[in-house]
N, C-alpha and C. Protein backbone atom coordinates (compact mmCIF):
# COMPACT_ATOMS: atom_id res chain seq x y z
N UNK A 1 2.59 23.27 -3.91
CA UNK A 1 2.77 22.21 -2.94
C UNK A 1 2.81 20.89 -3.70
N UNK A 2 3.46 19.99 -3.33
CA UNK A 2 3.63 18.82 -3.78
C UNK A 2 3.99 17.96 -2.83
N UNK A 3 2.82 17.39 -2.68
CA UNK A 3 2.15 16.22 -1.56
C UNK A 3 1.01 14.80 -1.93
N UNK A 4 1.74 13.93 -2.09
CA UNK A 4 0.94 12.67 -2.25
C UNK A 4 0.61 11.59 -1.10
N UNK A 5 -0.56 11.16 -1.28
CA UNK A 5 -0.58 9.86 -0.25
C UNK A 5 -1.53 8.96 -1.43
N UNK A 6 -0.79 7.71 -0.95
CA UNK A 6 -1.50 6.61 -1.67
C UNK A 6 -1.64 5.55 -0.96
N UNK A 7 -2.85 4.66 -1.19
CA UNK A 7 -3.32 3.21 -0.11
C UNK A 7 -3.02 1.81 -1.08
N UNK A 8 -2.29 1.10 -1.18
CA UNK A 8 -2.43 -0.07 -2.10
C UNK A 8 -1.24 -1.20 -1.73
N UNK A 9 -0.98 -1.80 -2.37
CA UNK A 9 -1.02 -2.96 -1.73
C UNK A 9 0.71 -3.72 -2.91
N UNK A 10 1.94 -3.97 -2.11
CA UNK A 10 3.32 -4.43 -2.83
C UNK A 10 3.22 -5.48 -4.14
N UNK A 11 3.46 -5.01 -4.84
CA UNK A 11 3.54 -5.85 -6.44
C UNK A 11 4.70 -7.20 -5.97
N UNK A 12 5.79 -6.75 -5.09
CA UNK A 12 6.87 -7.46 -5.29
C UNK A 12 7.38 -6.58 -3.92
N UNK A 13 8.95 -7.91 -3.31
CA UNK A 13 9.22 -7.43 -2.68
C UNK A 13 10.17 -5.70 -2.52
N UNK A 14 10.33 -5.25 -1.53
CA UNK A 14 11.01 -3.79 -2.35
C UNK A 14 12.89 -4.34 -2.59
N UNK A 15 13.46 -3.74 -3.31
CA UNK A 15 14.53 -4.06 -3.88
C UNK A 15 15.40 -2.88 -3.20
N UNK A 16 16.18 -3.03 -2.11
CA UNK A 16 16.94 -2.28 -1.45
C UNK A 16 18.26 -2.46 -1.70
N UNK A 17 19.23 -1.35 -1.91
CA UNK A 17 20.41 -1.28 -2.45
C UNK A 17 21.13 -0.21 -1.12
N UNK A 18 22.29 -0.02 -0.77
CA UNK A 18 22.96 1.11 0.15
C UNK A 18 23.80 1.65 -1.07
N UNK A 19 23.99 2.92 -0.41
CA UNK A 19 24.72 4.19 -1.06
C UNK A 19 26.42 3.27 -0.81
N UNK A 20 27.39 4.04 -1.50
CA UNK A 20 28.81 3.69 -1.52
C UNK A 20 29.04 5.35 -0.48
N UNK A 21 30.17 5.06 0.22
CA UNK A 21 30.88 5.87 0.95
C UNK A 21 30.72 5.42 2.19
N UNK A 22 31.49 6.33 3.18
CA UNK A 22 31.24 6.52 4.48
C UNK A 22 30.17 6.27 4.78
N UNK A 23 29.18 6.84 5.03
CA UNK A 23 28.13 6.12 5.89
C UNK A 23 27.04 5.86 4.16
N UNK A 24 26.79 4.66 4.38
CA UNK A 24 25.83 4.00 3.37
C UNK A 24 24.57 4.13 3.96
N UNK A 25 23.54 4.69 2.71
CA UNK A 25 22.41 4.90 3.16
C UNK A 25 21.31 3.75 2.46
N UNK A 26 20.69 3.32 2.82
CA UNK A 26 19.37 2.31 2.48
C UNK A 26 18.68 3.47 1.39
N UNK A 27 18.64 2.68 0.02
CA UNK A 27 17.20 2.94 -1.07
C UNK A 27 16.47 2.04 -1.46
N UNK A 28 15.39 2.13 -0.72
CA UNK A 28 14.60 0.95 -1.31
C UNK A 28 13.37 1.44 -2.11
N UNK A 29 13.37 0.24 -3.12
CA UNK A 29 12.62 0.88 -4.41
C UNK A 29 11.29 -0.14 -4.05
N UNK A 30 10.20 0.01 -4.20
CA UNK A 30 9.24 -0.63 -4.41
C UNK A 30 8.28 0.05 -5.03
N UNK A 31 6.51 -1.11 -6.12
CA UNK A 31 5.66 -0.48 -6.77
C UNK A 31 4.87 -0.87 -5.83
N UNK A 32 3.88 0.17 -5.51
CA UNK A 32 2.60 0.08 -5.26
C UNK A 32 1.28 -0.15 -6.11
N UNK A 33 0.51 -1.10 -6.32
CA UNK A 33 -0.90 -1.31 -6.80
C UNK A 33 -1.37 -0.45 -6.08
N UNK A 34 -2.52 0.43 -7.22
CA UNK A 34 -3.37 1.56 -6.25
C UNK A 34 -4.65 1.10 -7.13
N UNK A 35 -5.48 0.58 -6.58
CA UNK A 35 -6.47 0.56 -7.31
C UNK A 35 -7.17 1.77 -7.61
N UNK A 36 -8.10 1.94 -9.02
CA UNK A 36 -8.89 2.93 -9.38
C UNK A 36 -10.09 3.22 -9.00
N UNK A 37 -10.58 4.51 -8.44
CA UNK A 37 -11.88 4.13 -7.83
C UNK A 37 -13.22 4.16 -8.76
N UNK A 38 -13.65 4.29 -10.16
CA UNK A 38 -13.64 4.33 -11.37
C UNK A 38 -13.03 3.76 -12.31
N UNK A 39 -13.74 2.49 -12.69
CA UNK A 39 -12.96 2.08 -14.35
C UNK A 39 -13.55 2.14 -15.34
N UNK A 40 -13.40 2.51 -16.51
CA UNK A 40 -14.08 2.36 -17.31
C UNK A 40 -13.70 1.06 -18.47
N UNK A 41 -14.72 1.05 -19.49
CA UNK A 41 -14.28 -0.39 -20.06
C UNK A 41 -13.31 -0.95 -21.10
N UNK A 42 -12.53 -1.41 -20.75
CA UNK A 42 -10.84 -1.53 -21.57
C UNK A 42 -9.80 -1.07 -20.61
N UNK A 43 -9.84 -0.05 -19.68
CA UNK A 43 -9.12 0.31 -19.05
C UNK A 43 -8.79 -0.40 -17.97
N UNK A 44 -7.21 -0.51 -17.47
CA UNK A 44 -7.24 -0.93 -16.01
C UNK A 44 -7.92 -0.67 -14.91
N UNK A 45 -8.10 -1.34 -13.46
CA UNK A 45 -8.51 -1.24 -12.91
C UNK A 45 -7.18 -0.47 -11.50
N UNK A 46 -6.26 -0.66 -11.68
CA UNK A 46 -5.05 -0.11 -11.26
C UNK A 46 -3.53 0.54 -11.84
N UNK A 47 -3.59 1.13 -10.68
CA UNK A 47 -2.03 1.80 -11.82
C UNK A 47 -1.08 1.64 -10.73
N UNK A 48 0.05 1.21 -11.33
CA UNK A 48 1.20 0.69 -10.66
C UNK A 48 2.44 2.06 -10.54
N UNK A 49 2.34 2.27 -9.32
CA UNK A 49 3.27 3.79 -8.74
C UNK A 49 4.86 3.07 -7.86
N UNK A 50 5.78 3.55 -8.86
CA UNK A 50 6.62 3.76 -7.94
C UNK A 50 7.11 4.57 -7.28
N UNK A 51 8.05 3.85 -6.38
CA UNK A 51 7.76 4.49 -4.90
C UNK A 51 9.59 4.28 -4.23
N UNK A 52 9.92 5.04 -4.28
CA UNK A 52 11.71 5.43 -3.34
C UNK A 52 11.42 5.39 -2.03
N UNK A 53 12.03 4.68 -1.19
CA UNK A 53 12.48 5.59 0.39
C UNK A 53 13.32 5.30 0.62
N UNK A 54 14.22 6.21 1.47
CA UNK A 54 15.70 6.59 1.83
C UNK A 54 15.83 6.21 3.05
N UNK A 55 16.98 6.21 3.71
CA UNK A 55 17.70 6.47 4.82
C UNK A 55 16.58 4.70 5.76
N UNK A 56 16.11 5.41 7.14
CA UNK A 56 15.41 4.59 7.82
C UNK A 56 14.13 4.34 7.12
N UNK A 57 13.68 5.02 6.24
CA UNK A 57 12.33 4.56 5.52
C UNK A 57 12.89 3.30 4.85
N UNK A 58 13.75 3.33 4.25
CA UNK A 58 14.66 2.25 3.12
C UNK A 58 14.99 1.03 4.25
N UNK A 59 15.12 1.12 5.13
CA UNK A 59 15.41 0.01 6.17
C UNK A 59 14.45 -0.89 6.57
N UNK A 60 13.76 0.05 6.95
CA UNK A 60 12.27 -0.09 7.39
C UNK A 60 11.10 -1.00 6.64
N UNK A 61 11.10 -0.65 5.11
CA UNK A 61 10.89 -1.72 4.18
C UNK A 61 11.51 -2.31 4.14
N UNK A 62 13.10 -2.32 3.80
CA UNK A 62 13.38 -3.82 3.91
C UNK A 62 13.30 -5.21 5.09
N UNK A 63 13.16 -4.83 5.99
CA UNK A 63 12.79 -5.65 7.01
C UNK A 63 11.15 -6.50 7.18
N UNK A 64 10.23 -5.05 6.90
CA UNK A 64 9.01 -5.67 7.18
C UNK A 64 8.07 -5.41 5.84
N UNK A 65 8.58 -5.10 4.50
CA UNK A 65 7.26 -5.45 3.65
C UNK A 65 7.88 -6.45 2.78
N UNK A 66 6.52 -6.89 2.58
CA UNK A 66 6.77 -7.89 1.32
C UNK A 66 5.94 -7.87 0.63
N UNK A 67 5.60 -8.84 -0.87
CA UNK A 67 4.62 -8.86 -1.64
C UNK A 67 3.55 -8.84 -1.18
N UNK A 68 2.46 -8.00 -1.34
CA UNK A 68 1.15 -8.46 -1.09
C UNK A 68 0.23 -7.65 0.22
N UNK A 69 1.41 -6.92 0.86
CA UNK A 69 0.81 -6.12 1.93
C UNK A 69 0.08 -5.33 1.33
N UNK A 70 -0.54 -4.43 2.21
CA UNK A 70 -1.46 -3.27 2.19
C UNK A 70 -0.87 -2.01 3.19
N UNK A 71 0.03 -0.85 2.43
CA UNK A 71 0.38 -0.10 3.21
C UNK A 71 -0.01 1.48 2.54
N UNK A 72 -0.24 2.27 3.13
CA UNK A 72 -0.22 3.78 2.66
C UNK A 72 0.76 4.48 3.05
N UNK A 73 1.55 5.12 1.77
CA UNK A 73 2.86 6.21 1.86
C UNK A 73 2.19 7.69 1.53
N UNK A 74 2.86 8.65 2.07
CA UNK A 74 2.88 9.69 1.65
C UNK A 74 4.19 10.22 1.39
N UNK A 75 4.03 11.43 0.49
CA UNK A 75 5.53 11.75 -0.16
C UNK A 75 5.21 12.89 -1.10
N UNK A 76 6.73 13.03 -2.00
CA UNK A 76 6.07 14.28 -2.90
C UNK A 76 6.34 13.26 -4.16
N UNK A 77 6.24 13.76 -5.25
CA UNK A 77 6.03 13.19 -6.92
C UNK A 77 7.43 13.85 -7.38
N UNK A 78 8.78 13.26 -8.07
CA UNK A 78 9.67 13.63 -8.60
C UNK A 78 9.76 13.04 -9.63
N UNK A 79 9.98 13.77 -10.90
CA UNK A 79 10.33 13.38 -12.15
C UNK A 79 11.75 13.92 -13.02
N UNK A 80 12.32 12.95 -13.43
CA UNK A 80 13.51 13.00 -14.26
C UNK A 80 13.43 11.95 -15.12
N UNK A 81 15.04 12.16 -15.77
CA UNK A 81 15.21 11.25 -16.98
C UNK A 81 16.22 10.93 -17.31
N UNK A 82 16.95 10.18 -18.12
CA UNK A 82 17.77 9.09 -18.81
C UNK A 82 18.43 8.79 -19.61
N UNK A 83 19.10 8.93 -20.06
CA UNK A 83 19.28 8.11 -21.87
C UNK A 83 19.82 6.70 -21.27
N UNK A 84 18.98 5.81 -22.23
CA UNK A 84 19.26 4.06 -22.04
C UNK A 84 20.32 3.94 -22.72
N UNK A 85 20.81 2.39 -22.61
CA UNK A 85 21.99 2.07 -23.26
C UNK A 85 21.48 1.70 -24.99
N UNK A 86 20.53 2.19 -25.51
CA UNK A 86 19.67 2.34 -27.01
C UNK A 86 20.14 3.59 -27.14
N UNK A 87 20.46 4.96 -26.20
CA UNK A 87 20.55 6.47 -27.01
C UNK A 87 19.37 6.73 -26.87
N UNK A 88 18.28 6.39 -26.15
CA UNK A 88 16.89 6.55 -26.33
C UNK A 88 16.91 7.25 -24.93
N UNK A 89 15.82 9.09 -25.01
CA UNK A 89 15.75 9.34 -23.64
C UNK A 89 14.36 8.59 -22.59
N UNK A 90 14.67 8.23 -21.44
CA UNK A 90 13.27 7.74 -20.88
C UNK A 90 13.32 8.35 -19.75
N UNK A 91 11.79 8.93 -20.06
CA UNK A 91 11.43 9.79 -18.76
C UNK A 91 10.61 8.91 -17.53
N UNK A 92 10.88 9.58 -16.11
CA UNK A 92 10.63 8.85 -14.85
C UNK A 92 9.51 9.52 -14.00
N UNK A 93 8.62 9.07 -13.27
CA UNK A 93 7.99 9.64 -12.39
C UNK A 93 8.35 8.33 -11.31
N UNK A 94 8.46 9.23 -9.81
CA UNK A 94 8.90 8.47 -8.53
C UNK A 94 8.03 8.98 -7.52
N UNK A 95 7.51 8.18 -6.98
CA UNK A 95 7.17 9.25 -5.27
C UNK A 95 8.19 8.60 -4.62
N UNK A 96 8.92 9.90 -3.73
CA UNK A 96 10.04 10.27 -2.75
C UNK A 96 8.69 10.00 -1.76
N UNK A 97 9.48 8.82 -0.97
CA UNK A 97 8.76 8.14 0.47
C UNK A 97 8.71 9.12 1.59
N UNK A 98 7.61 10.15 2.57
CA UNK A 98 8.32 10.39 3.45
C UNK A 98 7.66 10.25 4.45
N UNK A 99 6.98 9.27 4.54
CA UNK A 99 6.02 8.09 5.52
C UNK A 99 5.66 7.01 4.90
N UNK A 100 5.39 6.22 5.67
CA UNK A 100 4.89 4.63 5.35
C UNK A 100 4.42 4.01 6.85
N UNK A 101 3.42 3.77 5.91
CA UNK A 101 2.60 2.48 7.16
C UNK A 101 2.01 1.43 6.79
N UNK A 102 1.35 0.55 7.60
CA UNK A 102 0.86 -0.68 7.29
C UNK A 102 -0.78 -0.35 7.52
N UNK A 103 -1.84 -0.58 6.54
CA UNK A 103 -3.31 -0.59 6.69
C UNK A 103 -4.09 -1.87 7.03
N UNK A 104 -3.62 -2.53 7.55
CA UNK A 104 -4.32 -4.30 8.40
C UNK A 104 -3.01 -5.09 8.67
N UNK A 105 -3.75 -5.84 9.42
CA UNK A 105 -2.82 -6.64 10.29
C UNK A 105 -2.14 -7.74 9.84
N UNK A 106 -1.29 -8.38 10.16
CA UNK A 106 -0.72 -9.40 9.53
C UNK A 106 -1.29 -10.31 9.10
N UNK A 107 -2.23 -10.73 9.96
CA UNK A 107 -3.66 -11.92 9.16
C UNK A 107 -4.04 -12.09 8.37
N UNK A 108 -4.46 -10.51 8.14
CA UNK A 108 -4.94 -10.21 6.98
C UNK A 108 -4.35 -10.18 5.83
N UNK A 109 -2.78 -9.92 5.46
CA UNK A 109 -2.02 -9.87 4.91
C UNK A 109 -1.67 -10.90 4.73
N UNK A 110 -1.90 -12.34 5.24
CA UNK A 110 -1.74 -13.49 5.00
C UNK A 110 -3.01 -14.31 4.69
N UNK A 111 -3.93 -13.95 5.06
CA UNK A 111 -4.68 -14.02 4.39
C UNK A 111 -5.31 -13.83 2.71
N UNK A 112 -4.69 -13.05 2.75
CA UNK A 112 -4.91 -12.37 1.13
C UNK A 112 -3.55 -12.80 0.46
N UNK A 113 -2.63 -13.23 1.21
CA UNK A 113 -1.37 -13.75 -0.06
C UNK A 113 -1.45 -15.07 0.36
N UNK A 114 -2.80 -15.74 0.81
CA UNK A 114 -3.25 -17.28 0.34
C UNK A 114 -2.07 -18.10 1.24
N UNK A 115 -1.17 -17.69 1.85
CA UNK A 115 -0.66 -18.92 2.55
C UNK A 115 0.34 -17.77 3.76
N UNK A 116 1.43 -18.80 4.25
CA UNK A 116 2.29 -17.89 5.30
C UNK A 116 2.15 -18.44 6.93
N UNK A 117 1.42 -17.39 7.86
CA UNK A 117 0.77 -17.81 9.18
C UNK A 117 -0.54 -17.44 8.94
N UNK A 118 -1.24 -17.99 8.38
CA UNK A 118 -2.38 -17.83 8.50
C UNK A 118 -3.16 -18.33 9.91
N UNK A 119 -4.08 -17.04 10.44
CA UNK A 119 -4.18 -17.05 11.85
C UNK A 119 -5.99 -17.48 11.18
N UNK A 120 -6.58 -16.87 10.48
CA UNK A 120 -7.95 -17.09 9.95
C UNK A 120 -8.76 -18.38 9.28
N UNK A 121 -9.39 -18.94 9.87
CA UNK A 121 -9.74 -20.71 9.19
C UNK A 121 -10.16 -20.09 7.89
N UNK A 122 -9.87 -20.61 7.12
CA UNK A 122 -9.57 -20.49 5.44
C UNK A 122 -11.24 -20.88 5.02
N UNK A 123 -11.97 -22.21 5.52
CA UNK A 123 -12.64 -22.76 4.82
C UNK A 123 -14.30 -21.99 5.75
N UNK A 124 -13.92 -21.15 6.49
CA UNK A 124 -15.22 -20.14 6.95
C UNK A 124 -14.90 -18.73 6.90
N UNK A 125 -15.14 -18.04 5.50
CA UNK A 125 -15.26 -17.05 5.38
C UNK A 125 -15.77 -15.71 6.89
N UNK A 126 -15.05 -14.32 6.78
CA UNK A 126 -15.46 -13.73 7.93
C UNK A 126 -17.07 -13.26 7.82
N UNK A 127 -17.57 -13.59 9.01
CA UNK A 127 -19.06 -12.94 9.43
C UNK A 127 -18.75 -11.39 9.18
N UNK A 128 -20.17 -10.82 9.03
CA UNK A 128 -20.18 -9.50 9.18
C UNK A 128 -21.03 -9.44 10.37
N UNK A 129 -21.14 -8.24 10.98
CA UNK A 129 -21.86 -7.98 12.20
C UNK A 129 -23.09 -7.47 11.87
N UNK A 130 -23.98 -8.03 12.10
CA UNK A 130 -25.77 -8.29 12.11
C UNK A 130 -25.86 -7.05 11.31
N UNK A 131 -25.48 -7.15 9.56
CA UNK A 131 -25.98 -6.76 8.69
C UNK A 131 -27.37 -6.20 8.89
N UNK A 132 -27.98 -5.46 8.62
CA UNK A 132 -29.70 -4.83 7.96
C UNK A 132 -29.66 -5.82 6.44
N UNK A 133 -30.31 -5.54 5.81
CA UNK A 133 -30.49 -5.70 4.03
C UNK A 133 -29.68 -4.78 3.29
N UNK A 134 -29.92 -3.62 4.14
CA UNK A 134 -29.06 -2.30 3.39
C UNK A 134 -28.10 -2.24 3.77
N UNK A 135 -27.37 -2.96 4.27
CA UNK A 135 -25.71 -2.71 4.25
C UNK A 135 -25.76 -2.04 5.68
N UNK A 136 -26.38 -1.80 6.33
CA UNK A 136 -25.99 -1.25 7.65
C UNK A 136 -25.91 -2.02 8.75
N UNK A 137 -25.30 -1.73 9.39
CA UNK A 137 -26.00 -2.66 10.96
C UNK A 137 -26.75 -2.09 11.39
N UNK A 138 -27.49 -2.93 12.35
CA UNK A 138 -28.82 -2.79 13.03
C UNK A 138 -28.16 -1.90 14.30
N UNK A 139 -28.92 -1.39 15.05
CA UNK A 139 -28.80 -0.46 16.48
C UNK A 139 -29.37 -1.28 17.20
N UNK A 140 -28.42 -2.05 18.36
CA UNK A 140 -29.40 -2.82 19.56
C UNK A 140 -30.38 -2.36 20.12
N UNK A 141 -31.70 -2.74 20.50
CA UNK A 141 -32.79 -2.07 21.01
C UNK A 141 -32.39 -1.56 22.68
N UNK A 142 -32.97 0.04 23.07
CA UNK A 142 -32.32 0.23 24.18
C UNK A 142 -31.31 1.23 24.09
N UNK A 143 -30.74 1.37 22.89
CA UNK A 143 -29.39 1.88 22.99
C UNK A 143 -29.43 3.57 22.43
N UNK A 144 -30.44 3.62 21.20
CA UNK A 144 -31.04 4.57 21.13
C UNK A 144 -30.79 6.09 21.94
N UNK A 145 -31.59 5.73 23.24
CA UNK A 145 -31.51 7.11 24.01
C UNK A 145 -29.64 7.36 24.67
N UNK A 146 -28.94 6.73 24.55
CA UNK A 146 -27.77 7.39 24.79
C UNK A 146 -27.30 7.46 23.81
N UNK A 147 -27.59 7.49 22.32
CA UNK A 147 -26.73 8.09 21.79
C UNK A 147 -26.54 9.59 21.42
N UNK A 148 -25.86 10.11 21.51
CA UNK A 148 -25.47 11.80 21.72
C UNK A 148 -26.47 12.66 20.92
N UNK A 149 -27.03 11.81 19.75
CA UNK A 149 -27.30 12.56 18.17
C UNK A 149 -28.69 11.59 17.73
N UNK A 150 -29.44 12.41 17.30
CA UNK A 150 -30.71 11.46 16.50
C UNK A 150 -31.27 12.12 15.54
């Protein structure tokens, strides 16, 4: 089986080209940043995956991603190769797109590429919801006995 999904976030916008003939099909190429969940020291903290989609996937990016989003594709992993205009062979790894989505909302996505429509006041960072110390939230008092599980 050969099945990938990855969560990360457009290096650049995707670079869409159509097929020649009769009916022209949309390829749009874009890299994904995937961050590592583990780094060790010297090493990156991400690895940069490219990423094909065809037909309406290829459309589909070109319309609505751009630098800086946050989307997760799934697909399979295809590899081939080349000879450059050096005589030199160079080998390829691609993930073939065969979903794509968006993981936060536009805000957020403008938010994090620092300008655009920013819907979020810039100069008050977001609250979290009534934190514990330990990273949890608190349980309103009361609420306890309906919950299903204890």
């Amino acid at each position: 089986m050969n099945k990938v999904i990855l969560m990360g976030r457009l290096t650049r916008d995707p670079d869409v080209r159509y097929s020649q003939g009769e009916r022209a099909t949309a390829v749009a190429r874009y890299t994904l940043a995937v961050n590592r969940r583990f780094k060790r020291d010297g090493e990156p903290d991400a690895d940069f995956i490219n990423c094909v989609a065809f037909g309406r996937a290829g459309e589909f990016a070109e319309k609505y991603f751009r630098q800086g989003i946050k989307i997760v594709i799934s697909g399979r992993i295809q590899t081939g190769s080349y000879t450059n205009k050096d005589g030199i062979k160079v080998y390829t790894t691609d993930v073939i797109v065969e979903e794509q989505d968006f993981c936060e909302s536009k805000a957020a996505t403008d938010q994090y590429n620092g300008g655009g429509m920013q819907t979020a006041n810039p100069s008050k960072p977001p609250q979290p919801s009534q934190a514990a110390g330990d990273g949890f939230m608190n349980i309103p008092d009361g609420l306890e006995e309906e919950l299903p599980f204890s």
